[in-house]
PDB file of N, CA and C in Angstrom:
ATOM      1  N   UNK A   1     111.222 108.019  91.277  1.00  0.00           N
ATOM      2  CA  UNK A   1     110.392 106.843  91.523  1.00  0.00           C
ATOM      3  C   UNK A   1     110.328 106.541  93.016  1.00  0.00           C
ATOM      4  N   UNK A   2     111.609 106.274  93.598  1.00  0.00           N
ATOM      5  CA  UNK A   2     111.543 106.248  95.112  1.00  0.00           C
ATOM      6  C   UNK A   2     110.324 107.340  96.002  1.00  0.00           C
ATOM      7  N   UNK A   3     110.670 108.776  95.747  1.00  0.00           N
ATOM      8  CA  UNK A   3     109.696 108.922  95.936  1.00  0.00           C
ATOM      9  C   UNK A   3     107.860 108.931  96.377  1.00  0.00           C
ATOM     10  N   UNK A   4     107.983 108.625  94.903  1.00  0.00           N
ATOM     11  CA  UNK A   4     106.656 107.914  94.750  1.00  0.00           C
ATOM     12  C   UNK A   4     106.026 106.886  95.284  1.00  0.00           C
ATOM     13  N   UNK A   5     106.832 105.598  95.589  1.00  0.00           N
ATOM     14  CA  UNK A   5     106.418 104.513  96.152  1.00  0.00           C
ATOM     15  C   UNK A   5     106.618 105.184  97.573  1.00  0.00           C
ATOM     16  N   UNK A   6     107.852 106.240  98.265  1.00  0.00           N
ATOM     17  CA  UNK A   6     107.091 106.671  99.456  1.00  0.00           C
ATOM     18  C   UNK A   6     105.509 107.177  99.954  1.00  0.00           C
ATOM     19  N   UNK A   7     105.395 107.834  98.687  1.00  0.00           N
ATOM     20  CA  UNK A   7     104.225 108.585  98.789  1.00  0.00           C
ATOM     21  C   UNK A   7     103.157 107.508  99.015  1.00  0.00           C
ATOM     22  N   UNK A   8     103.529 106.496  97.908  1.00  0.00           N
ATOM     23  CA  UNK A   8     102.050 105.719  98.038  1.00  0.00           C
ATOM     24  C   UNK A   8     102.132 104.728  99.294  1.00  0.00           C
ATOM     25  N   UNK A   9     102.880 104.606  99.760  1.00  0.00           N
ATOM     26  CA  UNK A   9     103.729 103.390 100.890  1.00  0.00           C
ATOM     27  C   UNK A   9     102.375 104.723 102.196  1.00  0.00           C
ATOM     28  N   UNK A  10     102.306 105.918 102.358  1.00  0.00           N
ATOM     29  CA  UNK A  10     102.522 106.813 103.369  1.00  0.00           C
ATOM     30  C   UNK A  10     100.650 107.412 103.088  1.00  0.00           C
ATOM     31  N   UNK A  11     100.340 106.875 101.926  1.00  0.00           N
ATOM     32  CA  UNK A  11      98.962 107.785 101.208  1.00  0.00           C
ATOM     33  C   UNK A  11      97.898 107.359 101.776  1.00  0.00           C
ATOM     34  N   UNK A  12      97.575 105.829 102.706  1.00  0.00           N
ATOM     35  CA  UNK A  12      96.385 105.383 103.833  1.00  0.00           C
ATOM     36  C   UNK A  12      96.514 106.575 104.839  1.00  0.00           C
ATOM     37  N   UNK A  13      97.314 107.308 105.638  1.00  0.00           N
ATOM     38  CA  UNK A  13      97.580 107.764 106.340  1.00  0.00           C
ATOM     39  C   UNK A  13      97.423 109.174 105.964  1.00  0.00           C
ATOM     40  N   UNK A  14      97.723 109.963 104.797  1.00  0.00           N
ATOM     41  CA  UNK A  14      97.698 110.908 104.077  1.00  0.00           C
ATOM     42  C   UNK A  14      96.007 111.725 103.796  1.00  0.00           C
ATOM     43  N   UNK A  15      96.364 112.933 103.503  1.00  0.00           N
ATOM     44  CA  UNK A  15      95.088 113.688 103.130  1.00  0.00           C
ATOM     45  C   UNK A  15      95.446 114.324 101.869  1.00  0.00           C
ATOM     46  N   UNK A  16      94.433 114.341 100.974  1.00  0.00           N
ATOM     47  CA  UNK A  16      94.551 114.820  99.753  1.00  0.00           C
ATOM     48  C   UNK A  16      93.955 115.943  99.536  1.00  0.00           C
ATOM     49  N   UNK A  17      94.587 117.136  99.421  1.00  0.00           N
ATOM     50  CA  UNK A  17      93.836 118.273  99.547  1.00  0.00           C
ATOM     51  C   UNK A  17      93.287 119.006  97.907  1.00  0.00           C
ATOM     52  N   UNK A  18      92.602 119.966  97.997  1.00  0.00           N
ATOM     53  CA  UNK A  18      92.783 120.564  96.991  1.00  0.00           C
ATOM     54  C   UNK A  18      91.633 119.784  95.387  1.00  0.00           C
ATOM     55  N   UNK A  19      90.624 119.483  95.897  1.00  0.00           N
ATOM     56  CA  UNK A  19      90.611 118.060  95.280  1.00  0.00           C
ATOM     57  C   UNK A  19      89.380 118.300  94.656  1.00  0.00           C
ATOM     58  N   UNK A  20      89.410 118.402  92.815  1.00  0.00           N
ATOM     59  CA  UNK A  20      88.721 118.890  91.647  1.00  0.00           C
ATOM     60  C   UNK A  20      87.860 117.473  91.107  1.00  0.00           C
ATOM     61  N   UNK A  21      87.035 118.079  91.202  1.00  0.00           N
ATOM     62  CA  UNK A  21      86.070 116.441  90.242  1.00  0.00           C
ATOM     63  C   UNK A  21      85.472 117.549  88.756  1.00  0.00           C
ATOM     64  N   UNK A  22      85.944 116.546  87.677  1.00  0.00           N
ATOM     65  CA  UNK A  22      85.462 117.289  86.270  1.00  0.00           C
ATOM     66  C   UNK A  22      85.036 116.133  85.402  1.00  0.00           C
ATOM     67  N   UNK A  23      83.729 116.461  85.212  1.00  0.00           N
ATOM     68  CA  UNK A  23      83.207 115.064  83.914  1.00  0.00           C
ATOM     69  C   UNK A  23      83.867 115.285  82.581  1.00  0.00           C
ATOM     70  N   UNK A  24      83.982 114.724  81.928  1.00  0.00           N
ATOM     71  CA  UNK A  24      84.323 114.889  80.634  1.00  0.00           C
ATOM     72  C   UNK A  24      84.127 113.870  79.690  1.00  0.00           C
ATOM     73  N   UNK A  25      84.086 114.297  78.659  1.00  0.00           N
ATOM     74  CA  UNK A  25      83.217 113.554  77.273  1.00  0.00           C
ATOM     75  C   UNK A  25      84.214 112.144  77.545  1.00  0.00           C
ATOM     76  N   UNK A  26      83.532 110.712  77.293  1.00  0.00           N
ATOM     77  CA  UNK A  26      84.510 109.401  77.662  1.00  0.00           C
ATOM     78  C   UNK A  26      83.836 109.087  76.206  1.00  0.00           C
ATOM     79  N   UNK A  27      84.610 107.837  76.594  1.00  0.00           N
ATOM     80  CA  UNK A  27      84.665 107.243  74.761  1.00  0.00           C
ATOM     81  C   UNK A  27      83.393 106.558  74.760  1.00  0.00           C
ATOM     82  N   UNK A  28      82.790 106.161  73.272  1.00  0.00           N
ATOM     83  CA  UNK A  28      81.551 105.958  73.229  1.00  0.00           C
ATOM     84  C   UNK A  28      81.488 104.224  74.003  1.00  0.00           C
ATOM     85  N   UNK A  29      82.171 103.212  74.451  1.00  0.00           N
ATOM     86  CA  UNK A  29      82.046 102.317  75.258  1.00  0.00           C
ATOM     87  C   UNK A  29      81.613 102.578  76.776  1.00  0.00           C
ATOM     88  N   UNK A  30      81.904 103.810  76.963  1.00  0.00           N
ATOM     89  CA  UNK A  30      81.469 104.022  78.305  1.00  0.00           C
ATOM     90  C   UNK A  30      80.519 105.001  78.908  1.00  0.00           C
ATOM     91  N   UNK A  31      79.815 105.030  79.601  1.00  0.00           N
ATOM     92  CA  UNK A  31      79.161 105.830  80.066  1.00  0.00           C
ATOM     93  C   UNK A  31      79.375 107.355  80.416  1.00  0.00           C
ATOM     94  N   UNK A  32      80.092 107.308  81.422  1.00  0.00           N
ATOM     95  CA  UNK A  32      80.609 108.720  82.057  1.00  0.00           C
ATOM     96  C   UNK A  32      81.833 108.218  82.394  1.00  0.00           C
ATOM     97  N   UNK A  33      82.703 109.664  82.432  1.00  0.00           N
ATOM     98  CA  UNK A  33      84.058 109.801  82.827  1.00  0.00           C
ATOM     99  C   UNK A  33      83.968 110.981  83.960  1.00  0.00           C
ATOM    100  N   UNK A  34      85.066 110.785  84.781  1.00  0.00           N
ATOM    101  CA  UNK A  34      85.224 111.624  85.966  1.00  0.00           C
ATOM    102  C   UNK A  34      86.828 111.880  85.799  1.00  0.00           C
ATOM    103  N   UNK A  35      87.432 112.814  85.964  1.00  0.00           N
ATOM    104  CA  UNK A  35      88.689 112.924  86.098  1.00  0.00           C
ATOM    105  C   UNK A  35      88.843 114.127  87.416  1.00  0.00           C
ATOM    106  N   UNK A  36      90.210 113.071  88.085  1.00  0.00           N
ATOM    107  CA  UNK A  36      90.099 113.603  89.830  1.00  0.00           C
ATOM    108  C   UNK A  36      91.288 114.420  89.577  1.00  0.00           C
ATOM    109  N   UNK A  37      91.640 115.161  90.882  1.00  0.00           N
ATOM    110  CA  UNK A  37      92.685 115.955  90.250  1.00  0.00           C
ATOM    111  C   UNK A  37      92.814 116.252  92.272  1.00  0.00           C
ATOM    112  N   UNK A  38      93.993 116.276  92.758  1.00  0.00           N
ATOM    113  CA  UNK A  38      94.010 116.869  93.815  1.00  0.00           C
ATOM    114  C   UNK A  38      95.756 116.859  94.452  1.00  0.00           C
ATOM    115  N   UNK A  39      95.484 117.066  95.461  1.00  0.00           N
ATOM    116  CA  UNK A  39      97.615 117.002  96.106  1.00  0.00           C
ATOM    117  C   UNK A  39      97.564 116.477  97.228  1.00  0.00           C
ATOM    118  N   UNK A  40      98.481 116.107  97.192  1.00  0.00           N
ATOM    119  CA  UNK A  40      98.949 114.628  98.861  1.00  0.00           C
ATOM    120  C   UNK A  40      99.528 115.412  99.098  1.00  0.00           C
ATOM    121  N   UNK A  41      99.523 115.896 100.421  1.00  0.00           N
ATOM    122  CA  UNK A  41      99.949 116.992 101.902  1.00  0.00           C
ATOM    123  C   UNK A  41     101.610 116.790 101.980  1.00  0.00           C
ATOM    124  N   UNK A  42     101.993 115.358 102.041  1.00  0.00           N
ATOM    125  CA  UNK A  42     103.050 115.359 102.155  1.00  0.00           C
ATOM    126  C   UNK A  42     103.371 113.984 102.302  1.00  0.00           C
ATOM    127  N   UNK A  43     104.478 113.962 101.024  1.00  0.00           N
ATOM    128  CA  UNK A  43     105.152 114.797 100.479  1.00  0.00           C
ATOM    129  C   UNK A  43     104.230 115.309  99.243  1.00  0.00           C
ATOM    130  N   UNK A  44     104.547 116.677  99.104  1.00  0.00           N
ATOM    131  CA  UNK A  44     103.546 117.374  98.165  1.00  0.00           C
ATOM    132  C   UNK A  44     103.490 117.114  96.615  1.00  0.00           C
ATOM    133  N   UNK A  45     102.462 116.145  96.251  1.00  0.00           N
ATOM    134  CA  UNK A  45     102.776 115.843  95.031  1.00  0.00           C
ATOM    135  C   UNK A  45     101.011 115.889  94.308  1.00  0.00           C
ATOM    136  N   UNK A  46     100.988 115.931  93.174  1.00  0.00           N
ATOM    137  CA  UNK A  46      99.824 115.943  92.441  1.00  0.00           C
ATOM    138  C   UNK A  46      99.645 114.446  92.506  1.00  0.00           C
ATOM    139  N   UNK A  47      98.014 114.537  92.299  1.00  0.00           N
ATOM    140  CA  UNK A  47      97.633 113.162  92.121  1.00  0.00           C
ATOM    141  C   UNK A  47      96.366 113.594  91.141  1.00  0.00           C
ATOM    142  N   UNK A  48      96.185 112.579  90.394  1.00  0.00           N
ATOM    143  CA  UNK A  48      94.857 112.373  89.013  1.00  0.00           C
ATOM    144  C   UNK A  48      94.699 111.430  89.181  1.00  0.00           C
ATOM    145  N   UNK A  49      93.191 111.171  89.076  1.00  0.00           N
ATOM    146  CA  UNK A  49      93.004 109.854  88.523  1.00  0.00           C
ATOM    147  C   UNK A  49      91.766 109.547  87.462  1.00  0.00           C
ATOM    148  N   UNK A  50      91.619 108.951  86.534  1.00  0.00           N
ATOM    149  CA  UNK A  50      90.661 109.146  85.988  1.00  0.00           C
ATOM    150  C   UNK A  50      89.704 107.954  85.933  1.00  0.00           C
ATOM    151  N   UNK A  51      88.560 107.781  86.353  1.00  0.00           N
ATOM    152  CA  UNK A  51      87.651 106.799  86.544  1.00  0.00           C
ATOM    153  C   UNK A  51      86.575 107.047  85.525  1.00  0.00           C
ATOM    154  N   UNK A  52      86.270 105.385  84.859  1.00  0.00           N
ATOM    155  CA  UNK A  52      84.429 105.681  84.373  1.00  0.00           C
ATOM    156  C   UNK A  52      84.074 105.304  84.930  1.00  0.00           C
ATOM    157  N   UNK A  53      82.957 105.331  84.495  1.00  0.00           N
ATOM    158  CA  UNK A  53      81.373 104.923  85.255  1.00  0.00           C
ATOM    159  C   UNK A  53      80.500 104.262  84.631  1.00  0.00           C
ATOM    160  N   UNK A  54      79.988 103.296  84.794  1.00  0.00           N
ATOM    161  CA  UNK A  54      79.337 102.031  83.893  1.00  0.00           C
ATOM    162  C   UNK A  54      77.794 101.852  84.741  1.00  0.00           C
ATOM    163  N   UNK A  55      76.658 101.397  84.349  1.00  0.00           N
ATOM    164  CA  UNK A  55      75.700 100.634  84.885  1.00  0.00           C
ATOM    165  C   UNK A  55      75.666  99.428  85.022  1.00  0.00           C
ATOM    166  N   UNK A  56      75.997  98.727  85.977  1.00  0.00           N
ATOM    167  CA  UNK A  56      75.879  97.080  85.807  1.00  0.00           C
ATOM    168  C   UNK A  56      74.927  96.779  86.957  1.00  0.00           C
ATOM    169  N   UNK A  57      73.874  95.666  86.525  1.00  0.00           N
ATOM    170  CA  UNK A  57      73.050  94.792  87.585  1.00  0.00           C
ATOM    171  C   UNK A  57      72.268  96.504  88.433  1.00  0.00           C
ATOM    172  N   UNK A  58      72.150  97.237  87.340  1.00  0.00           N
ATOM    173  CA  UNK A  58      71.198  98.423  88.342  1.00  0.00           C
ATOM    174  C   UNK A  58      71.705  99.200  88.843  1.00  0.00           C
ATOM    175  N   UNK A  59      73.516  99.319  89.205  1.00  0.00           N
ATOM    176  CA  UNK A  59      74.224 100.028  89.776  1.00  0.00           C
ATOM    177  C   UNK A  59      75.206 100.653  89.494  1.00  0.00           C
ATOM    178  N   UNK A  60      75.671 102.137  89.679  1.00  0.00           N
ATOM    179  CA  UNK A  60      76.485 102.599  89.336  1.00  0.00           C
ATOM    180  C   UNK A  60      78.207 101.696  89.508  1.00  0.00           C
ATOM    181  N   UNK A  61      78.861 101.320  88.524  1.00  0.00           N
ATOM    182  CA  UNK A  61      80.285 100.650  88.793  1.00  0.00           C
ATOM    183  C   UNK A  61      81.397 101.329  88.552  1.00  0.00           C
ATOM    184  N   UNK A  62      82.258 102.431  89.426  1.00  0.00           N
ATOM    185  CA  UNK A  62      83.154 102.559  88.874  1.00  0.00           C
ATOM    186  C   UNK A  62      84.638 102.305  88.458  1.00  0.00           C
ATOM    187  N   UNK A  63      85.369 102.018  87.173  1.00  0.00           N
ATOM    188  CA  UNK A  63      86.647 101.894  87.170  1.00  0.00           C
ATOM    189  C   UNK A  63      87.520 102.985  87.338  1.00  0.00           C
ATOM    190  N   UNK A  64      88.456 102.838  88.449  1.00  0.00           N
ATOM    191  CA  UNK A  64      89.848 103.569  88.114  1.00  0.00           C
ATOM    192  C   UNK A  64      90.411 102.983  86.602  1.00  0.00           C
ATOM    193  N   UNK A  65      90.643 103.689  85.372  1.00  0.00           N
ATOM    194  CA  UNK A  65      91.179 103.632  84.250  1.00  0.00           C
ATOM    195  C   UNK A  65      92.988 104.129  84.621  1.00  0.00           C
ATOM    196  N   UNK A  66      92.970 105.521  84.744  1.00  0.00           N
ATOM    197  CA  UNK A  66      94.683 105.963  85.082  1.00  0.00           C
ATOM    198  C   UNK A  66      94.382 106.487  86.343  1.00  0.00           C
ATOM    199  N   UNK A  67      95.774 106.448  87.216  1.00  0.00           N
ATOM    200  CA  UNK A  67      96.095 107.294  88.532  1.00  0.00           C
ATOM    201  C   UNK A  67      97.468 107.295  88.331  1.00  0.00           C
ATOM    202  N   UNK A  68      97.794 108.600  88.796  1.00  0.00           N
ATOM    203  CA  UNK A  68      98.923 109.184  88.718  1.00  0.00           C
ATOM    204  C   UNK A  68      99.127 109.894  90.036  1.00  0.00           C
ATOM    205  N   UNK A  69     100.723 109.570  90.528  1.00  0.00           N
ATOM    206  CA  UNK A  69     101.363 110.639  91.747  1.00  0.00           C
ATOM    207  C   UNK A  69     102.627 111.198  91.234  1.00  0.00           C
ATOM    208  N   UNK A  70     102.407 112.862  91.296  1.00  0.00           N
ATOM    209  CA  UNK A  70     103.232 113.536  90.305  1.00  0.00           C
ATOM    210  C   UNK A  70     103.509 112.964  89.144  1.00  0.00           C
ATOM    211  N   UNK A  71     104.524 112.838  87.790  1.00  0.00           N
ATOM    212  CA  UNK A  71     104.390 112.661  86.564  1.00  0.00           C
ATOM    213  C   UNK A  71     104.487 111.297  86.413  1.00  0.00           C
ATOM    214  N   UNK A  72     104.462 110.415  87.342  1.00  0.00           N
ATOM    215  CA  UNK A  72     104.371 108.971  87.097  1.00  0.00           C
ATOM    216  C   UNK A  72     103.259 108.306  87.172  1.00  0.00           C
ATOM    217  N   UNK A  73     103.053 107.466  86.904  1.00  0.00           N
ATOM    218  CA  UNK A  73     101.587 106.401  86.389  1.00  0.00           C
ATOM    219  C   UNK A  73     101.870 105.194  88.308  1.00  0.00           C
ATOM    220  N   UNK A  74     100.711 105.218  88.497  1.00  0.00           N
ATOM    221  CA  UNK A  74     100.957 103.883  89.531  1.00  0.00           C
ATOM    222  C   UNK A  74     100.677 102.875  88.952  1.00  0.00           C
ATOM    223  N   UNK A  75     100.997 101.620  89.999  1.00  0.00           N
ATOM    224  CA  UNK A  75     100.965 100.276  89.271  1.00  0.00           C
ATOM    225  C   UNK A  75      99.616  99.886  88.871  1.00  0.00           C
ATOM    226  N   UNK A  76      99.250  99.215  87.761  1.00  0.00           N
ATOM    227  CA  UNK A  76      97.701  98.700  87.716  1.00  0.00           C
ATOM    228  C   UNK A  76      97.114  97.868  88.982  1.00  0.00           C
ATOM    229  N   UNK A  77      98.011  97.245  89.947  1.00  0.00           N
ATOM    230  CA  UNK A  77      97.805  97.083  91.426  1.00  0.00           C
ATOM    231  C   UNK A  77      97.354  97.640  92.160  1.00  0.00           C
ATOM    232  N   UNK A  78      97.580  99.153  92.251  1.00  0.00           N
ATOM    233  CA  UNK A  78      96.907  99.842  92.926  1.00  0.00           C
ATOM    234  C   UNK A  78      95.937 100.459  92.208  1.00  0.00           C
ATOM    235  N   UNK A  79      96.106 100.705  91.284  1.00  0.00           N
ATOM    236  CA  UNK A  79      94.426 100.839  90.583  1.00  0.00           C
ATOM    237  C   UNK A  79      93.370 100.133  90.879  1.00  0.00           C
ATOM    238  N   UNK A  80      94.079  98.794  91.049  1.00  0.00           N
ATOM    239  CA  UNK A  80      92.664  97.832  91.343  1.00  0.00           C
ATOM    240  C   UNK A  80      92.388  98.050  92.790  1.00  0.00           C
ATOM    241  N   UNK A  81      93.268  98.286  93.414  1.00  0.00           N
ATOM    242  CA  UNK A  81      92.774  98.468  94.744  1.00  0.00           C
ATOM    243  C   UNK A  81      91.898  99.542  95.142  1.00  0.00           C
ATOM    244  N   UNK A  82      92.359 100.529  94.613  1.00  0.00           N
ATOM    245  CA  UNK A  82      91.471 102.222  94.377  1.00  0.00           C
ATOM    246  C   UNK A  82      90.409 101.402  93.820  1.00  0.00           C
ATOM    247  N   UNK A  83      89.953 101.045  92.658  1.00  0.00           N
ATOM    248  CA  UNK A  83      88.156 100.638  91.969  1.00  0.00           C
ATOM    249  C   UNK A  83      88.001  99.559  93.032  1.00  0.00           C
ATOM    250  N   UNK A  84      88.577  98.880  93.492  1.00  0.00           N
ATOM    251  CA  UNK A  84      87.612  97.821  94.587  1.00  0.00           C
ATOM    252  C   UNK A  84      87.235  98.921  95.964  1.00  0.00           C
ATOM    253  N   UNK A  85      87.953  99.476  96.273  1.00  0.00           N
ATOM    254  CA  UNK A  85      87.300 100.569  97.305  1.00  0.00           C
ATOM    255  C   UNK A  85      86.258 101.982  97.081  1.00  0.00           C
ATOM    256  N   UNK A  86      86.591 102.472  95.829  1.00  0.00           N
ATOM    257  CA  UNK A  86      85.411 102.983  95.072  1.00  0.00           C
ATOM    258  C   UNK A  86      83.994 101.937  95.315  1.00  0.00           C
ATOM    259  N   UNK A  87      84.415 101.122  94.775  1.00  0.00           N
ATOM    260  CA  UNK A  87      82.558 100.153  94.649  1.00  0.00           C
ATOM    261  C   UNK A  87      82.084  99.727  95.783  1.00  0.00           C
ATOM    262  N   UNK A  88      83.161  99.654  96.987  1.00  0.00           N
ATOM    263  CA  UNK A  88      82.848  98.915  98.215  1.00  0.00           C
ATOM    264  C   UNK A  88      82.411 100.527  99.220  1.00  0.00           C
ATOM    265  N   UNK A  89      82.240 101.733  98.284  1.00  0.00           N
ATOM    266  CA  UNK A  89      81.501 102.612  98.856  1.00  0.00           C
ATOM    267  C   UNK A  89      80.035 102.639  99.155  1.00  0.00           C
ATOM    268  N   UNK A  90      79.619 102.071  98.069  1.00  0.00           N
ATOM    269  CA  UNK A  90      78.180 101.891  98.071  1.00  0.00           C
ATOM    270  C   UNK A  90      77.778 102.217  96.322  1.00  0.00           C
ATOM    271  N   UNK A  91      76.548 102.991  96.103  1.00  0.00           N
ATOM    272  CA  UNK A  91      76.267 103.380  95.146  1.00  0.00           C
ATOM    273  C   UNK A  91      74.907 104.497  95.011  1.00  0.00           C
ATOM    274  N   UNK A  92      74.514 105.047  93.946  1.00  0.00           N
ATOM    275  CA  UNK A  92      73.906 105.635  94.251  1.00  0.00           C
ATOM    276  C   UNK A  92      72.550 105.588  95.178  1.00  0.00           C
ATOM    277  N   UNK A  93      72.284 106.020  95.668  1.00  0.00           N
ATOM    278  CA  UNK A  93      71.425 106.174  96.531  1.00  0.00           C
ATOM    279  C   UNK A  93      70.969 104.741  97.527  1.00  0.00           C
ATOM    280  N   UNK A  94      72.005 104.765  97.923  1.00  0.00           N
ATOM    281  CA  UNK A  94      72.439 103.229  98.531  1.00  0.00           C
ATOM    282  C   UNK A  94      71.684 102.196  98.276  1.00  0.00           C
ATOM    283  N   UNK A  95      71.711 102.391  96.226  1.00  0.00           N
ATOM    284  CA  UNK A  95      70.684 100.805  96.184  1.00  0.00           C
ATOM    285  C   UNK A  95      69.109 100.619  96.279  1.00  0.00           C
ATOM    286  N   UNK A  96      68.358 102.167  96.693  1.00  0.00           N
ATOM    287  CA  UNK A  96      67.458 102.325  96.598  1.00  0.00           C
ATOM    288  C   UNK A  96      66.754 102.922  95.376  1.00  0.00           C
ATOM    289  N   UNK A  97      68.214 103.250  94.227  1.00  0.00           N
ATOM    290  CA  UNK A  97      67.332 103.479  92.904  1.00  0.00           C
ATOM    291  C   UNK A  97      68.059 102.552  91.840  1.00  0.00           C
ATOM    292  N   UNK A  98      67.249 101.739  90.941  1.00  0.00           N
ATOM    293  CA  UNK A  98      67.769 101.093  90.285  1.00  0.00           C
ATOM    294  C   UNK A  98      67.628 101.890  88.741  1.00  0.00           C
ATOM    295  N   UNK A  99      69.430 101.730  88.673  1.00  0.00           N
ATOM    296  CA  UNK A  99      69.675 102.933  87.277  1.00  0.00           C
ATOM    297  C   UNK A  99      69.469 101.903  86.204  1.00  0.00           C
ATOM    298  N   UNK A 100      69.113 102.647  84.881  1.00  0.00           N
ATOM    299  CA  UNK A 100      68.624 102.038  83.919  1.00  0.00           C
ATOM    300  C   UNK A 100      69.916 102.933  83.127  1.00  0.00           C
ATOM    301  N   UNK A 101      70.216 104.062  82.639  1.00  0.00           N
ATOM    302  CA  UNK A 101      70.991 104.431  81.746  1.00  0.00           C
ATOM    303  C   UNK A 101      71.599 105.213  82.472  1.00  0.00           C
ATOM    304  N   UNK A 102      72.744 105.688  81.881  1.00  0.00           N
ATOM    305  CA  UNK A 102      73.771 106.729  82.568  1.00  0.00           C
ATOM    306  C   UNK A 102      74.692 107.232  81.268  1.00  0.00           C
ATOM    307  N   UNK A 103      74.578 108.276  81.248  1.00  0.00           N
ATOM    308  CA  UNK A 103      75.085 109.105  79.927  1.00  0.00           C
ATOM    309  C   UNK A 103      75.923 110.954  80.065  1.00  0.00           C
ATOM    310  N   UNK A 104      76.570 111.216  79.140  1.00  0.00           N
ATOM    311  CA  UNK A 104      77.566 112.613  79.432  1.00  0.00           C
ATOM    312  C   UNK A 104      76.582 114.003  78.420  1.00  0.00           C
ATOM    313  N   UNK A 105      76.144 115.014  79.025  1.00  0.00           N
ATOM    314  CA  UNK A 105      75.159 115.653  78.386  1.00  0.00           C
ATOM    315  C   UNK A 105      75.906 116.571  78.876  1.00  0.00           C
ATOM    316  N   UNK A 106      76.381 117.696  77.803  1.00  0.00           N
ATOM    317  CA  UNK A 106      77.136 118.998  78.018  1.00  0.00           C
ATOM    318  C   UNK A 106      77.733 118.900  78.876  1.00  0.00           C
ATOM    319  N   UNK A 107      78.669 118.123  79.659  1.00  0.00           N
ATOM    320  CA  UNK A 107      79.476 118.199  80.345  1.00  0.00           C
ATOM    321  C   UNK A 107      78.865 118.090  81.899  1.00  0.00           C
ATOM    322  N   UNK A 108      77.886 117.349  82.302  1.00  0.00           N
ATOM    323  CA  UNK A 108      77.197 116.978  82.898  1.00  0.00           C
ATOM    324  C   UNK A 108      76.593 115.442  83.026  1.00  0.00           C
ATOM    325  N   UNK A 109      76.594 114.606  84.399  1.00  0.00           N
ATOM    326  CA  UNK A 109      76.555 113.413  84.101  1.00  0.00           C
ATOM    327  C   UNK A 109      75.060 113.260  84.067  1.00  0.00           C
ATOM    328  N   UNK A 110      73.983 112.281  83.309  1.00  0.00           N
ATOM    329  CA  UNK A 110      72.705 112.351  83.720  1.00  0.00           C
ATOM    330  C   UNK A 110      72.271 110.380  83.966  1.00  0.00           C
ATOM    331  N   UNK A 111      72.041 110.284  85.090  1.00  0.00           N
ATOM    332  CA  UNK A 111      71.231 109.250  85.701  1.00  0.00           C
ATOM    333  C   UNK A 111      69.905 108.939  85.252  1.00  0.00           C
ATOM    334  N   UNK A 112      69.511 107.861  84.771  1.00  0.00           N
ATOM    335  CA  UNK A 112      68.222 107.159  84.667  1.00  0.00           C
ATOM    336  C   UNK A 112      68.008 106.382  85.240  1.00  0.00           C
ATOM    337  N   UNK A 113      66.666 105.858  86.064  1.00  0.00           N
ATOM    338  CA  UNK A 113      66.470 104.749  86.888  1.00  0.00           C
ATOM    339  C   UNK A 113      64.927 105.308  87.345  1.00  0.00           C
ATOM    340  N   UNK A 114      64.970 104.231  88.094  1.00  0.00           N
ATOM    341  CA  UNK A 114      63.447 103.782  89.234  1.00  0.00           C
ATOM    342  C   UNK A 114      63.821 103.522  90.504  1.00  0.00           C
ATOM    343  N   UNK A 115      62.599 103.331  91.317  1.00  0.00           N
ATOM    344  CA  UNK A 115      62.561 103.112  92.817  1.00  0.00           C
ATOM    345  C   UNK A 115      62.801 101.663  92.711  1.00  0.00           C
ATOM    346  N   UNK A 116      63.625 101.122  93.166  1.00  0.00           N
ATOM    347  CA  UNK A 116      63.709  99.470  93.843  1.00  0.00           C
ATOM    348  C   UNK A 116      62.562  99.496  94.524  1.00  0.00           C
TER     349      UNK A 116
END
């Protein structure tokens, strides 16, 4: 555990290498699922995290659901902090397309929308 809270204490500063994005079928409440997959440089540990993806107010929203550094779970604290910096990225097409549906098709995410 110590560890870990080093890692995450050290992970603003850190680079995550190695770093897999895979959609996968999410439960029928949600739209799309993303599951991250990559390694913190040092100290060398795996990290996952798995986020959906929702349409709200026209825009892509995503939640961090789980994150993990090596076989431990982080706090739902920092989860929230990870999805508030996810959304405070922007969104698709910075807001210039307003999505209407968002859905998981063979393992592929597919976007619906219009021009704002």
């Amino acid at each position: 555990t110590g560890l870990v809270e080093v890692a995450r204490a050290q992970a603003p500063s850190q680079q995550i290498s190695d770093v897999t994005v895979d959609v996968v079928e999410p439960p029928d409440d949600v739209g799309g699922r993303l599951v991250v997959d990559g390694r913190l440089d040092e100290p060398p540990l795996p990290v996952t995290a798995v986020v959906d993806l929702e349409i709200v107010d026209a825009r892509l929203r995503p939640t961090v659901r789980d994150l993990s550094m090596g076989p431990l779970p982080l706090s739902d604290d920092t989860r929230a902090d990870l999805t508030h910096e996810l959304r405070s990225l922007g969104s698709v097409a910075d807001g210039q397309l307003a999505l209407d549906d968002l859905s998981t098709v063979d393992g592929e995410l597919v976007l619906t929308g219009r021009p704002r």
